[in-house]
C-alpha atoms as a PDB file:
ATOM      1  CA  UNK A   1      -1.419   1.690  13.597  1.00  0.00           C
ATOM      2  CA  UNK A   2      -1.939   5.350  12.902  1.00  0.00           C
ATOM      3  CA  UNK A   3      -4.898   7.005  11.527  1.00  0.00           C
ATOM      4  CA  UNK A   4      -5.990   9.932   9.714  1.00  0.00           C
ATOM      5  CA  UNK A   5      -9.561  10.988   9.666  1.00  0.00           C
ATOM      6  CA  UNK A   6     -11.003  13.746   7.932  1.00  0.00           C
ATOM      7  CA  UNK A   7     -14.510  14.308   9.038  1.00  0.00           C
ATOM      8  CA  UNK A   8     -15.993  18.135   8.978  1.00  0.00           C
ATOM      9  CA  UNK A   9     -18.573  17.096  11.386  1.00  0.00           C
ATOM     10  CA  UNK A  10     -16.304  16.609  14.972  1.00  0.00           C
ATOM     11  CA  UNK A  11     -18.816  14.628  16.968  1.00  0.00           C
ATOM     12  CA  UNK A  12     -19.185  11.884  14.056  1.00  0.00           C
ATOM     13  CA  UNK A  13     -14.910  11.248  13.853  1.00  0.00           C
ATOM     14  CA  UNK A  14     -14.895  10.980  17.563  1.00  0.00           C
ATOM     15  CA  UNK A  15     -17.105   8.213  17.524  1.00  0.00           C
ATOM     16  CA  UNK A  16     -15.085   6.739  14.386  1.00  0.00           C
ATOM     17  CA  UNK A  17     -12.141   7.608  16.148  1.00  0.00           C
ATOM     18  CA  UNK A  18     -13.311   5.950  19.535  1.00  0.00           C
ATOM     19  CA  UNK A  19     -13.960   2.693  17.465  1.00  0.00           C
ATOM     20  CA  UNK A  20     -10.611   2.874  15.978  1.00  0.00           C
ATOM     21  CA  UNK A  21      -8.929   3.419  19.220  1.00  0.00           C
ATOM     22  CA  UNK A  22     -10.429   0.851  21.004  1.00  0.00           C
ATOM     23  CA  UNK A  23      -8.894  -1.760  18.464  1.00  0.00           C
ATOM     24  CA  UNK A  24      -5.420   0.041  19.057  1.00  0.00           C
ATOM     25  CA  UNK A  25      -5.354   2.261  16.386  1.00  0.00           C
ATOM     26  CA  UNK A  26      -3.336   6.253  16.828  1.00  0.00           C
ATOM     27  CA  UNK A  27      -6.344   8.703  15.728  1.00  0.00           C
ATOM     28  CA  UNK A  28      -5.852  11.912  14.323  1.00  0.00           C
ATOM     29  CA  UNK A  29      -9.118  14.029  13.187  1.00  0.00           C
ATOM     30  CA  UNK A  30      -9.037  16.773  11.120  1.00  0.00           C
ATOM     31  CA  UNK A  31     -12.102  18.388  10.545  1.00  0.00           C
ATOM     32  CA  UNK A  32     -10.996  20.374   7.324  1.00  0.00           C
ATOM     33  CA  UNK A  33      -9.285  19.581   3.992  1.00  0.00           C
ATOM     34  CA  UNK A  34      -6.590  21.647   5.022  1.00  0.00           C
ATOM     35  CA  UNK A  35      -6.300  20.633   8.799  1.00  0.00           C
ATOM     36  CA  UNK A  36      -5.489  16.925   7.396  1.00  0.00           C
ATOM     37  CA  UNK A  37      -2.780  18.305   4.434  1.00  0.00           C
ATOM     38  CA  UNK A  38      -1.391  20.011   7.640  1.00  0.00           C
ATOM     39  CA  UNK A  39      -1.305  16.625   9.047  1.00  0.00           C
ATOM     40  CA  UNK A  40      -0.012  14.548   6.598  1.00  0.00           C
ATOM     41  CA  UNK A  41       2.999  17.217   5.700  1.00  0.00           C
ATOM     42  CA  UNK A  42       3.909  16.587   9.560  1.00  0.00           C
ATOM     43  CA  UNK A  43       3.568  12.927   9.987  1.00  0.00           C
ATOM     44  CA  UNK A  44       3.419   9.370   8.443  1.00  0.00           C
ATOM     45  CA  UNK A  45      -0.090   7.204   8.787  1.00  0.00           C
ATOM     46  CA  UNK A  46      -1.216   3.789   7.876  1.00  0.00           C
ATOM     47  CA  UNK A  47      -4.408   4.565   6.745  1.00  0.00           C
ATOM     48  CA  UNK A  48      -6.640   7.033   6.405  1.00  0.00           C
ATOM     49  CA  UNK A  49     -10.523   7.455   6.468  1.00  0.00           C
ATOM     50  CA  UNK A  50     -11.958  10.775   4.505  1.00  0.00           C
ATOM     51  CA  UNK A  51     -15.183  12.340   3.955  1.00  0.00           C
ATOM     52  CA  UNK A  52     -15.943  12.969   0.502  1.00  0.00           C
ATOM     53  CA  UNK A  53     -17.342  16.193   1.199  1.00  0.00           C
ATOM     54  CA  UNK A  54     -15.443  19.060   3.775  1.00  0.00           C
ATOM     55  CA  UNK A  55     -15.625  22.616   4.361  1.00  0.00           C
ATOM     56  CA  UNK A  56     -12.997  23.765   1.994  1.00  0.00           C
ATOM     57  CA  UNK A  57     -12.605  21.030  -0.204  1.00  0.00           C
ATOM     58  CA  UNK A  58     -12.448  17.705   0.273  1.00  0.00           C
ATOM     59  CA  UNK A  59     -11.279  14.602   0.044  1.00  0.00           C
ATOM     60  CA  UNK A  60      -9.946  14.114  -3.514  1.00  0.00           C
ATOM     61  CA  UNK A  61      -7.351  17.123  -2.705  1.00  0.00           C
ATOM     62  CA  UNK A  62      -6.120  14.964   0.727  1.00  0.00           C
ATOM     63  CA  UNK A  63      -5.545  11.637  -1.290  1.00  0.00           C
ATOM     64  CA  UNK A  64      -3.924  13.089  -4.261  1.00  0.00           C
ATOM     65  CA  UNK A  65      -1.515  14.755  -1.759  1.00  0.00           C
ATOM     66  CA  UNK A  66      -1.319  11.251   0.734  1.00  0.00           C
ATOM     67  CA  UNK A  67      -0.496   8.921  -2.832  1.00  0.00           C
ATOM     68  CA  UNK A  68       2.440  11.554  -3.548  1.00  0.00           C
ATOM     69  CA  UNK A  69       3.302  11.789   0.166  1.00  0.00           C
ATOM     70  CA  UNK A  70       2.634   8.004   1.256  1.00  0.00           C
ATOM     71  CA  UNK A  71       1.738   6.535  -2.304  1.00  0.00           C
ATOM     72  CA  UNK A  72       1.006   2.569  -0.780  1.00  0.00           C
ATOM     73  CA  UNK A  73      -1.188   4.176   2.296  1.00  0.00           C
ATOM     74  CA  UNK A  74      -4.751   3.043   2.106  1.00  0.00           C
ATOM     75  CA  UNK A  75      -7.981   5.732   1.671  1.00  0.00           C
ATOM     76  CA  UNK A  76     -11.397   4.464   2.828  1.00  0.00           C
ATOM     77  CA  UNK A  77     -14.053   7.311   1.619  1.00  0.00           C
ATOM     78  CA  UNK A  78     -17.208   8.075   3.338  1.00  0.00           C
ATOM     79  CA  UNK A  79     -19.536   9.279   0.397  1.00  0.00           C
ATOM     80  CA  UNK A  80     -22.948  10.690   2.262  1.00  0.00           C
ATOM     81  CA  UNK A  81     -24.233  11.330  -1.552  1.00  0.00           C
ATOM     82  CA  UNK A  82     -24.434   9.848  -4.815  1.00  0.00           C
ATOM     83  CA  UNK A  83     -21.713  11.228  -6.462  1.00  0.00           C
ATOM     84  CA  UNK A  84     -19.119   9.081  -7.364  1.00  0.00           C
ATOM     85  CA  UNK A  85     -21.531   6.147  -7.127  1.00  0.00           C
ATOM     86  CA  UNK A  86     -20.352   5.041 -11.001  1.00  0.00           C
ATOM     87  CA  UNK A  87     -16.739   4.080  -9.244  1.00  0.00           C
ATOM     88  CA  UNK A  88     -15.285   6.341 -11.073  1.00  0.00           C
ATOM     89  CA  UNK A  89     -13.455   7.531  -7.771  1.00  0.00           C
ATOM     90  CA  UNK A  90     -10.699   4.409  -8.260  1.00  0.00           C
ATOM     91  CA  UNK A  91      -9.650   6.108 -11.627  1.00  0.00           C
ATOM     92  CA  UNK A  92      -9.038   9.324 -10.310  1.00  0.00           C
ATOM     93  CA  UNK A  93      -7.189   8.590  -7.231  1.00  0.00           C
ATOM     94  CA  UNK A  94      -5.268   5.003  -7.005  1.00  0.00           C
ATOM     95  CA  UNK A  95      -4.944   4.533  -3.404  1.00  0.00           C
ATOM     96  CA  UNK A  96      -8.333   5.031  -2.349  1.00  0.00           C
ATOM     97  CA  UNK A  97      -9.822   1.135  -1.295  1.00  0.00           C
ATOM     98  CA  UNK A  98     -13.212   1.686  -1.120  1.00  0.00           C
ATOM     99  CA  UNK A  99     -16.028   4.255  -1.000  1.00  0.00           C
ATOM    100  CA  UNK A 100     -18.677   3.555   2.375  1.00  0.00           C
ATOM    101  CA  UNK A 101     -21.936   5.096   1.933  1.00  0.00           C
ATOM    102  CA  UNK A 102     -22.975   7.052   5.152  1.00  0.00           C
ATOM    103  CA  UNK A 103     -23.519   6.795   7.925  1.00  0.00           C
ATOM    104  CA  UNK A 104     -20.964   4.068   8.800  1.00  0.00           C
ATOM    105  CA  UNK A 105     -20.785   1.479  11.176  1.00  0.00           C
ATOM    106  CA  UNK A 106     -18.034   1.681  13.537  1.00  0.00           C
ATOM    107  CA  UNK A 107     -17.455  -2.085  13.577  1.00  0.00           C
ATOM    108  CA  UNK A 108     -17.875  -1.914  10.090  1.00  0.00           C
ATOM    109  CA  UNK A 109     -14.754   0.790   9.717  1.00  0.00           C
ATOM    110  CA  UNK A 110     -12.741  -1.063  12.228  1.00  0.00           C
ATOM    111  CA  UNK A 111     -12.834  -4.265  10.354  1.00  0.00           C
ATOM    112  CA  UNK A 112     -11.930  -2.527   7.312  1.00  0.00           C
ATOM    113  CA  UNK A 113      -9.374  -0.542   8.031  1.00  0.00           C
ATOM    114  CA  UNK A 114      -7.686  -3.235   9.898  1.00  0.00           C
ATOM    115  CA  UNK A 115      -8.389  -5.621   6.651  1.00  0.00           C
ATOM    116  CA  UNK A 116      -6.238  -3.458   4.284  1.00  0.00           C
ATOM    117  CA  UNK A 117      -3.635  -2.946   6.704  1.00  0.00           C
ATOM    118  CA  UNK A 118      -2.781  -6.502   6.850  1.00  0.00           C
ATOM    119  CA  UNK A 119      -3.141  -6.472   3.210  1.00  0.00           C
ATOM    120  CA  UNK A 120       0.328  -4.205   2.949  1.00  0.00           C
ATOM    121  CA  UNK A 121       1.769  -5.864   5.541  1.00  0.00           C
ATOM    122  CA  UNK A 122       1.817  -3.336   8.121  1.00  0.00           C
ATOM    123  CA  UNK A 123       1.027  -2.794  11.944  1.00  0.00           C
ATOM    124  CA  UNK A 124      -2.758  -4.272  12.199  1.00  0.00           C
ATOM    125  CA  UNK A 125      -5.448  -4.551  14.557  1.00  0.00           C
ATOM    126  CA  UNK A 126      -5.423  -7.135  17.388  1.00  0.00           C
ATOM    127  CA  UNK A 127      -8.235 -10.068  17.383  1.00  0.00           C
ATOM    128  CA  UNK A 128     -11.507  -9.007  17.745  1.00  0.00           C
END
């Protein structure tokens, strides 16, 4: 299982990352909007997990790209605000699963992102 997150803060998607990893998952972190474009014009994932909010942009921009790129990969969004809080995110962007509010669990991401991979079939997390 390969994964994309986009985090801006580094130390916070290493610890996602370290949860993912442990389960078996392939982590990439991007800490920039345009770090995980970069990343997704280079290489196929199974999921991603994206903050809402990064540096220079954020994570609309990365899952309008990944549903043109990969358009049945699944987006988890980490939401540290209101914004969004209407659901009006699932209009705008149709790949995008659900919306966490921050700060996240890494259990909590783990099971997640290993629940909507088996959903499509895919490469999914051992047993817990």
């Amino acid at each position: 299982m390969r994964i994309l997150i986009a985090q801006q803060v580094e130390e916070i998607g290493e610890i996602w990352a370290a949860f993912l990893r442990r389960a078996g998952a392939s982590v990439t972190l991007a800490t920039s909007q345009g770090e995980a474009l970069k990343q997704l014009r280079k290489q196929d994932f199974d999921a991603l997990v994206l903050e809402m909010v990064l540096p220079d942009g954020g994570a609309i921009a990365i899952a309008d790209f990944a549903a043109y790129r990969l358009p049945d990969v699944p987006i988890i969004t980490v939401n540290s605000s209101n914004f969004f809080s209407d659901g009006s995110i699932f209009q705008l962007v149709p790949n995008i699963h659900t919306v966490l509010q921050a700060p996240v669990e890494g259990d909590d991401l783990v099971a997640l992102v290993c629940h909507l991979r088996s959903k499509k079939s895919a490469p999914s997390c051992p047993s817990q």
